[in-house]
Every structure is written in structure tokens, then in C-alpha cells.
C-alpha atoms as a PDB file:
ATOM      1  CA  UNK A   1      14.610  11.311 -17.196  1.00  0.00           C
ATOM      2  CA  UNK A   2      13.271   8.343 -16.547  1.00  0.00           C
ATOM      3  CA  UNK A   3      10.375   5.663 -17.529  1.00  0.00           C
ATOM      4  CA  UNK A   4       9.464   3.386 -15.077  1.00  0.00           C
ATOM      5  CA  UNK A   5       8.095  -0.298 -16.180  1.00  0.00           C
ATOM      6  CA  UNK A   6       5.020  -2.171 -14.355  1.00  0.00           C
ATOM      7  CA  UNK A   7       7.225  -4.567 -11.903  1.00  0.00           C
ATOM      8  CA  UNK A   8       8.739  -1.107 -10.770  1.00  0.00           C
ATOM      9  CA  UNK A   9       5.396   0.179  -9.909  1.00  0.00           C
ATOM     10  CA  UNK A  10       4.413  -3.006  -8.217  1.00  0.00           C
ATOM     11  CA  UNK A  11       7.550  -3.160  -6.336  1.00  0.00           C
ATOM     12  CA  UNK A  12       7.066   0.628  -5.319  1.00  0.00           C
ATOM     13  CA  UNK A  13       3.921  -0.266  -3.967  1.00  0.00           C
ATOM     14  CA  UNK A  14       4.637  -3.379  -1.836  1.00  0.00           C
ATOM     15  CA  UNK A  15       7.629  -1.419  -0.081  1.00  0.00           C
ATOM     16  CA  UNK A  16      10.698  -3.405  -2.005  1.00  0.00           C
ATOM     17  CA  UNK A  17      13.733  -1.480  -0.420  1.00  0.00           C
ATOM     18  CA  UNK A  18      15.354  -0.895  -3.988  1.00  0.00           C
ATOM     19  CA  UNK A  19      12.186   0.830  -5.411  1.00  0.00           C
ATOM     20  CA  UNK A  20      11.846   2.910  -2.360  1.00  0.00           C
ATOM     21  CA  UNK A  21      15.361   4.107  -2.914  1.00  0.00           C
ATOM     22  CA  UNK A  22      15.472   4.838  -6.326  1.00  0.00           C
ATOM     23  CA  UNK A  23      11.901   7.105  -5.829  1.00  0.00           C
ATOM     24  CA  UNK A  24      13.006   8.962  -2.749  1.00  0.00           C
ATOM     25  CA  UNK A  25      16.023   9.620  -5.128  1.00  0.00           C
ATOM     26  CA  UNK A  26      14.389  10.402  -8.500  1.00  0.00           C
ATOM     27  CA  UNK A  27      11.818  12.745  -6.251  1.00  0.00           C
ATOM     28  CA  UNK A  28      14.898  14.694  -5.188  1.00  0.00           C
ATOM     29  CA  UNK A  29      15.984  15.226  -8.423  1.00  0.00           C
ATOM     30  CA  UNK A  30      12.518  16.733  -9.440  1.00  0.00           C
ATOM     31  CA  UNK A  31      13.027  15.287 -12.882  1.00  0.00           C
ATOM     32  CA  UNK A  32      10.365  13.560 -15.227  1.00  0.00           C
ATOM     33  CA  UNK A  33       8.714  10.228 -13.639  1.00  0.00           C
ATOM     34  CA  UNK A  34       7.012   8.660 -16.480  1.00  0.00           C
ATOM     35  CA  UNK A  35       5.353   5.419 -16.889  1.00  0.00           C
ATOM     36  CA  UNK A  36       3.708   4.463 -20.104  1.00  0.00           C
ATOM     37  CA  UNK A  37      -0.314   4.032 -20.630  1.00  0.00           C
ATOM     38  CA  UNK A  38       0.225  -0.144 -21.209  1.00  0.00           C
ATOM     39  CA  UNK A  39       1.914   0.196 -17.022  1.00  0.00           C
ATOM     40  CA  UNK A  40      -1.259   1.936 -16.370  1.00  0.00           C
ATOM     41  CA  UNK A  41      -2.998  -0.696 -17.929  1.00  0.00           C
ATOM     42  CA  UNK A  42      -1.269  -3.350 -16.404  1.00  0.00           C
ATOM     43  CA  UNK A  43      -1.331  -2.180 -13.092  1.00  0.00           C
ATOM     44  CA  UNK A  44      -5.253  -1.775 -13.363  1.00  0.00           C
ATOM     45  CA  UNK A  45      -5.679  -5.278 -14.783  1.00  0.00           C
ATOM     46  CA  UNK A  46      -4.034  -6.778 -11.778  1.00  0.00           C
ATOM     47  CA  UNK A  47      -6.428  -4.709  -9.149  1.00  0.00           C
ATOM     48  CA  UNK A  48      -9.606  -5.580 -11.237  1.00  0.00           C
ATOM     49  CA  UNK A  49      -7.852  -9.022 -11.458  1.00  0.00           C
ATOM     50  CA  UNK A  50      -7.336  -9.436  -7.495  1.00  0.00           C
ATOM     51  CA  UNK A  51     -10.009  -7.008  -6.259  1.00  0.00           C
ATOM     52  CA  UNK A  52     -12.871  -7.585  -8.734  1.00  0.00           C
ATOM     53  CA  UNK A  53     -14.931 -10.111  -6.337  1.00  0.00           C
ATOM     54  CA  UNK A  54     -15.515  -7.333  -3.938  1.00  0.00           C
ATOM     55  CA  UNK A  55     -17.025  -3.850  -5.203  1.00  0.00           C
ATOM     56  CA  UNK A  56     -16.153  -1.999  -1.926  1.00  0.00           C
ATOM     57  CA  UNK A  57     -12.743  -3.362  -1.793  1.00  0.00           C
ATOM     58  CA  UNK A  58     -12.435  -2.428  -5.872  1.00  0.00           C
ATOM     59  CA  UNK A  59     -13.267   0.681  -5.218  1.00  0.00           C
ATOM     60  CA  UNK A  60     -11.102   1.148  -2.457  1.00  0.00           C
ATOM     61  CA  UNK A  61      -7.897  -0.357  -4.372  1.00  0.00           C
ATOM     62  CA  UNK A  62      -8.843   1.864  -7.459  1.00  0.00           C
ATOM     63  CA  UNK A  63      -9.086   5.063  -5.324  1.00  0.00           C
ATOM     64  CA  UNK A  64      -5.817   4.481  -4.210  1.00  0.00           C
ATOM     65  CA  UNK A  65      -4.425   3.296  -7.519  1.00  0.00           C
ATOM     66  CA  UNK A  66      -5.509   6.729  -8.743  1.00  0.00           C
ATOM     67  CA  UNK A  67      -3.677   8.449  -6.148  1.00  0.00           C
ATOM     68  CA  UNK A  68      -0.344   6.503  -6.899  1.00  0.00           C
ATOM     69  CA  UNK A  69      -0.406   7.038 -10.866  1.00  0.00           C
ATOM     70  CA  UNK A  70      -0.679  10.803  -9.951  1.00  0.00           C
ATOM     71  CA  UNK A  71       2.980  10.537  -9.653  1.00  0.00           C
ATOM     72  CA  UNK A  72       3.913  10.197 -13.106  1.00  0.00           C
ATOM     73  CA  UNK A  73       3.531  11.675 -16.383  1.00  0.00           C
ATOM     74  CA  UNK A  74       1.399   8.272 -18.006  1.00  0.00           C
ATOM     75  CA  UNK A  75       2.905   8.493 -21.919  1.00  0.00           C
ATOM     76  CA  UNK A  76       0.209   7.545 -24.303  1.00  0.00           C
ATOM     77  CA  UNK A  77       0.456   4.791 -27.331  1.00  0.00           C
ATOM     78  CA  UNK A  78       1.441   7.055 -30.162  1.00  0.00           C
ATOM     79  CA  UNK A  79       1.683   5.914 -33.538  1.00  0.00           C
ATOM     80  CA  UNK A  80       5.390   6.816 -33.601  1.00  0.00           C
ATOM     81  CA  UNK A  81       5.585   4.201 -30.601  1.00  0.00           C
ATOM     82  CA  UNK A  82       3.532   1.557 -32.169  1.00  0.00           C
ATOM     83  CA  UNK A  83       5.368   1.606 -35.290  1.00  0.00           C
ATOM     84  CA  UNK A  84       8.773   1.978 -33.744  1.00  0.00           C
ATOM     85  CA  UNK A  85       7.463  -1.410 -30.781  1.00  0.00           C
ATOM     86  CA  UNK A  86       5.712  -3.473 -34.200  1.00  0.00           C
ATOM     87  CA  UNK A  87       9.718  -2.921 -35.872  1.00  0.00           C
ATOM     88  CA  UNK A  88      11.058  -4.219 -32.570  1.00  0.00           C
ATOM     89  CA  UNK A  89       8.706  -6.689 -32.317  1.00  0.00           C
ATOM     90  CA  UNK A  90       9.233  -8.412 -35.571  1.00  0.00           C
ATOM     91  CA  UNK A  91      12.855  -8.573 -35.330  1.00  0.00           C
ATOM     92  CA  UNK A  92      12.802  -9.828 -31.452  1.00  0.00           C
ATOM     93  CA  UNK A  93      10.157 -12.649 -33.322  1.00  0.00           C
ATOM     94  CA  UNK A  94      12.825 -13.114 -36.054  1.00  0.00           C
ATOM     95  CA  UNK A  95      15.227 -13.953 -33.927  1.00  0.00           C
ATOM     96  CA  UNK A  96      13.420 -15.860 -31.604  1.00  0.00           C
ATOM     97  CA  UNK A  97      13.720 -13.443 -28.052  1.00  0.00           C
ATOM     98  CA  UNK A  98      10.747 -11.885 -28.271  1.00  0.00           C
ATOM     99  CA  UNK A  99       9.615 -10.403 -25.100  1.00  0.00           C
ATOM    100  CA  UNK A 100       5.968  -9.472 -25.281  1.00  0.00           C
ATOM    101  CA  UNK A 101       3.818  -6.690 -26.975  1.00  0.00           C
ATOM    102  CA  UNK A 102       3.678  -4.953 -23.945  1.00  0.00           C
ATOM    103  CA  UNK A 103       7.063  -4.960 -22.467  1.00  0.00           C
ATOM    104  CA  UNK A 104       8.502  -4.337 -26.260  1.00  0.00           C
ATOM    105  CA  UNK A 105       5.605  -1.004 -26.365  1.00  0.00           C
ATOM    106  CA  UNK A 106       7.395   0.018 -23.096  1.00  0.00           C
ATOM    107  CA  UNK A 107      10.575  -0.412 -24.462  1.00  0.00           C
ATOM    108  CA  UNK A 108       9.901   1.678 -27.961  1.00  0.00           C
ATOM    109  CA  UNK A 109       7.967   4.950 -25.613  1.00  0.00           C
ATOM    110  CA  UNK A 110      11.605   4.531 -23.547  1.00  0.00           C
ATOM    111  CA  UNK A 111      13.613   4.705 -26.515  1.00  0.00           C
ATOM    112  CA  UNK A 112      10.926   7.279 -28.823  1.00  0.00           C
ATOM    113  CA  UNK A 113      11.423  10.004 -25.942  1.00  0.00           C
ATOM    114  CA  UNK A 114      15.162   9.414 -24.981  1.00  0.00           C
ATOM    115  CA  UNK A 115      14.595   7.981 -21.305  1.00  0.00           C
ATOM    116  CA  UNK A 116      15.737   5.636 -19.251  1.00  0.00           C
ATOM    117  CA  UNK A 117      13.885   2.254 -18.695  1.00  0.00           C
ATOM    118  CA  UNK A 118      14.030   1.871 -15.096  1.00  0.00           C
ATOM    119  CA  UNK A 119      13.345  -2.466 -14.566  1.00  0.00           C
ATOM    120  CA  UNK A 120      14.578  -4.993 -12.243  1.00  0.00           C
ATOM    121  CA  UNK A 121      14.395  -7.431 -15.665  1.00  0.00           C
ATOM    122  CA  UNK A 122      17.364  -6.105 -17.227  1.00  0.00           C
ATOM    123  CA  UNK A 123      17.884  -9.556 -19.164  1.00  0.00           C
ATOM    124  CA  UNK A 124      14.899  -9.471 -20.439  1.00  0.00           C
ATOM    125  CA  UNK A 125      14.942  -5.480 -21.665  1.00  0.00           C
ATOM    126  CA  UNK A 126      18.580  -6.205 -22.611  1.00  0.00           C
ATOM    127  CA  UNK A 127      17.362  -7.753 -26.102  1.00  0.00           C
ATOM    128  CA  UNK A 128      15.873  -4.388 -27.347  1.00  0.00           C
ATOM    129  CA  UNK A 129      18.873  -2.566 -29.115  1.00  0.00           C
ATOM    130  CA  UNK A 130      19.840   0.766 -27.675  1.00  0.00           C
ATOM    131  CA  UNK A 131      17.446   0.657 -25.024  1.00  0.00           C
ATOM    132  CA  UNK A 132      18.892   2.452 -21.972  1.00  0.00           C
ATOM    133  CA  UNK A 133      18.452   0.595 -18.651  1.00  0.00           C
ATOM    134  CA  UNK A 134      18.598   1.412 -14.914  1.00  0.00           C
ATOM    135  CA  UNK A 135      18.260  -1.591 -12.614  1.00  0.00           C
ATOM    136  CA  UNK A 136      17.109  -1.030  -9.023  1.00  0.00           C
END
């Protein structure tokens, strides 16, 4: 089972070979697609970011974000997660490799449910302890 991070869903969407693969592959499988609520809200950010000049166009892009995020479970931001990601968080500070509140919330809903972090930024997920990865 896997959990899929925001540049995966980004990728997906602009037609990057690798992505394409790995979702034709995972949809044969008919196993969980999950992304977690922070991709959700990344993902949105960016359209309203890009889009937000233009209400028609908005519209348009949200419609069809809609449809696209119909493809995965979206994980909420639990307070399991949040204390497992503000753990994580303070160590990756401690150390001095921290990575970002959301990419380390990602990385905690991957690890709190047992699935695989599917990212093309497996140097940067690689600091997270036990965190399983899948590169595309």
C-alpha cells in the first residue's frame, strides 16, 4: 500500500513517464492509493496560486483537481500523526536536516499506517528513520 507525496501528484499530472508507470501499475494492483490531506493542500495552493487571477480558469482547474484527488484515499491530520511528525520534527531540527512541516507530516501518516512513501526526493525523505520509500 502505498502513499503518494505532492511532487508525485504533480508529476502524475504533467504526464512525467515514471509517474505514469508507477499508476498504470499501482491501478492494476487495485491496492490502496493514498495521499495525505497536507498533498491535498498543497496541490490546491499551487492552482489557487497559478489560477487565482482568473475565476473561470479557477474554476475550471479546481473542477478538474477534484476529479484527480478522487483517486485516492486523502488521510487526514490525526493527532497520532501530528505527534508522531512534531517527534520527527524536533529531532530532524536537532540535528540540523530538517525537511519541512509538511514533508515531515507526510512522512509520519506514511510511517503511522505502515505504507510506502512513494517520492522522486528520496534524499530528502531518506533522513526520516524507518520511513519506507519507493522512487519512481
Amino acid at each position: 500500500m502505498s502513499l503518494f507525496d505532492t511532487t508525485f501528484l504533480i508529476d502524475l499530472i504533467h504526464g512525467d513517464e515514471g509517474a505514469k508507470e508507477l499508476a498504470q501499475r499501482v491501478d492494476e494492483q487495485q491496492t490502496l492509493k493514498a495521499i495525505s490531506v497536507v498533498t491535498t493542500h498543497e496541490y490546491l495552493r499551487g492552482i489557487y496560486q497559478l489560477f487565482g487571477e482568473n475565476r473561470k480558469l479557477l474554476q475550471s482547474k479546481l473542477a478538474s483537481a477534484e476529479s484527480e484527488l478522487r483517486h485516492f484515499e486523502i488521510i487526514p491530520y490525526s493527532y497520532d500523526v501530528a505527534k508522531r511528525s512534531a517527534f520527527i520534527e524536533a529531532e530532524l531540527a536537532k540535528a540540523g536536516i530538517a525537511i519541512g512541516l509538511a514533508d515531515t507530516i507526510i512522512a509520519s501518516t506514511a510511517l503511522h499506517f505502515n505504507l510506502t512513501l512513494v517520492t522522486r526526493d528520496l534524499q530528502h525523505f531518506k533522513r526520516i528513520p524507518k520511513v519506507k520509500l519507493e522512487e519512481y
